[in-house]
Protein backbone atom coordinates (compact mmCIF):
# COMPACT_ATOMS: atom_id res chain seq x y z
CA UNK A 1 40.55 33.08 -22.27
CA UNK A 2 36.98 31.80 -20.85
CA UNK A 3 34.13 33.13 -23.30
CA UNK A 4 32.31 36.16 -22.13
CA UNK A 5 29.38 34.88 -20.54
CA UNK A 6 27.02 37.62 -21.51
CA UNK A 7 28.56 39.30 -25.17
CA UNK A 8 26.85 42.90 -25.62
CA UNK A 9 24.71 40.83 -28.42
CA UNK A 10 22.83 39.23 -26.03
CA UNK A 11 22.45 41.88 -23.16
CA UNK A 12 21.22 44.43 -25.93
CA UNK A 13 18.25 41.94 -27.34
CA UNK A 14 14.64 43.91 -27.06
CA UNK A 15 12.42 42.16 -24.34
CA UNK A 16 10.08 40.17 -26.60
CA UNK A 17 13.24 38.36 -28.41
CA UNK A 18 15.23 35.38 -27.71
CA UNK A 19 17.96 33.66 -29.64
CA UNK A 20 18.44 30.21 -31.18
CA UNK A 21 21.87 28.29 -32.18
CA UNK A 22 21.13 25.94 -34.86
CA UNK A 23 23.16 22.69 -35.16
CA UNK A 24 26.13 24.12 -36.75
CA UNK A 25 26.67 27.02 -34.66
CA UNK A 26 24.87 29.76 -36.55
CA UNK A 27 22.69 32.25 -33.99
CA UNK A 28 19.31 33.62 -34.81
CA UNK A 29 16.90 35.85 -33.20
CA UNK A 30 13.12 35.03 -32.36
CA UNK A 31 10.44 37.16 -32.04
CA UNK A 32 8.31 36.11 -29.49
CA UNK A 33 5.76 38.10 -30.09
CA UNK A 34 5.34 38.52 -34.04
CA UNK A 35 5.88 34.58 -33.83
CA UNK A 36 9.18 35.18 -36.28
CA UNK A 37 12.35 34.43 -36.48
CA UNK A 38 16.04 36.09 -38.60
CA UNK A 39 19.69 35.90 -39.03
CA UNK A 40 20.16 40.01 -37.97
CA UNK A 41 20.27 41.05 -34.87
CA UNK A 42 16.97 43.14 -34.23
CA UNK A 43 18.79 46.00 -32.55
CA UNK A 44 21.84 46.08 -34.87
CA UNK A 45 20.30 44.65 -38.12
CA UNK A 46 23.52 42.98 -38.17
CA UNK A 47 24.35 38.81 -38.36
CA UNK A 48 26.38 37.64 -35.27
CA UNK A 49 29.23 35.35 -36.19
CA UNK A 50 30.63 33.49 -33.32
CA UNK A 51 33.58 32.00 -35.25
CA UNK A 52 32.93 28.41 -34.06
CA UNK A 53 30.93 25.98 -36.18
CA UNK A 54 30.08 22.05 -35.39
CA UNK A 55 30.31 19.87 -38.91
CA UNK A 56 29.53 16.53 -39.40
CA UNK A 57 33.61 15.76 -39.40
CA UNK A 58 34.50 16.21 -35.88
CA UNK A 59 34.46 14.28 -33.48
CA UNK A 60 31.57 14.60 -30.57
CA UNK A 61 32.48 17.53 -28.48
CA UNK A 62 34.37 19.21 -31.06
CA UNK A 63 34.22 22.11 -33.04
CA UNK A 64 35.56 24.49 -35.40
CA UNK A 65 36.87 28.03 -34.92
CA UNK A 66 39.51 30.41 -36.36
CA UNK A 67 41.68 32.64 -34.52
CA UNK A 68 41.18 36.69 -35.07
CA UNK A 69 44.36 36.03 -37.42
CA UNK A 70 42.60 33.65 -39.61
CA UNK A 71 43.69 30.46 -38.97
CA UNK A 72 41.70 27.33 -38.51
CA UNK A 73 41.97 26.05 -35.11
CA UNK A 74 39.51 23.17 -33.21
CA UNK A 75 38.16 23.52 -30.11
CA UNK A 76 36.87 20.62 -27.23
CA UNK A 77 33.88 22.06 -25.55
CA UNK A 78 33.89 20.31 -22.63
CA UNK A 79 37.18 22.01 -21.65
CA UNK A 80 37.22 24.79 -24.39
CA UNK A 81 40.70 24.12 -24.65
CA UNK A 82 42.05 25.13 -28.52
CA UNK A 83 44.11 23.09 -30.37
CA UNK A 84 45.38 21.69 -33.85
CA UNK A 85 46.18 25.48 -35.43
CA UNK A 86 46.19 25.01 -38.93
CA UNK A 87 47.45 27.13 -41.87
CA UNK A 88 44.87 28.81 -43.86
């Protein structure tokens, strides 16, 4: 399943905000106009957690993820193809 392209995080952000990823995978929100920056959401005061992260481990191109059920899986970006499901 292809990622959503625009989540409702994103389409609900306030005019004057943007986002960041940092280099693990972590969002945050800017404020363009106060010049600031947060881990919550500024509509929903809540932290979004994508469920992928990018650590020093993998290979280029790779990242980590878990599945809704928990368990560790890796995923190429290039192809965003999912593989090597590991137990928890």
């Amino acid at each position: 399943m292809a990622a959503d392209p625009k989540p409702d995080w994103l389409s609900c952000l306030p005019s004057s905000w943007s986002y960041g990823v940092t280099r693990d995978g972590r969002i945050f929100f800017i404020n363009e106009e106060a010049k600031s920056t947060t881990w919550l959401h500024p509509v929903t005061g809540e932290a979004v957690i994508t469920g992928h992260r990018k650590t020093p481990d993998l290979p280029t191109g790779w990242e980590e993820g878990y599945t809704f059920e928990g368990a560790r899986c890796f995923i190429k970006l290039a192809a965003a193809q999912r593989c090597g499901n590991a137990t928890k």
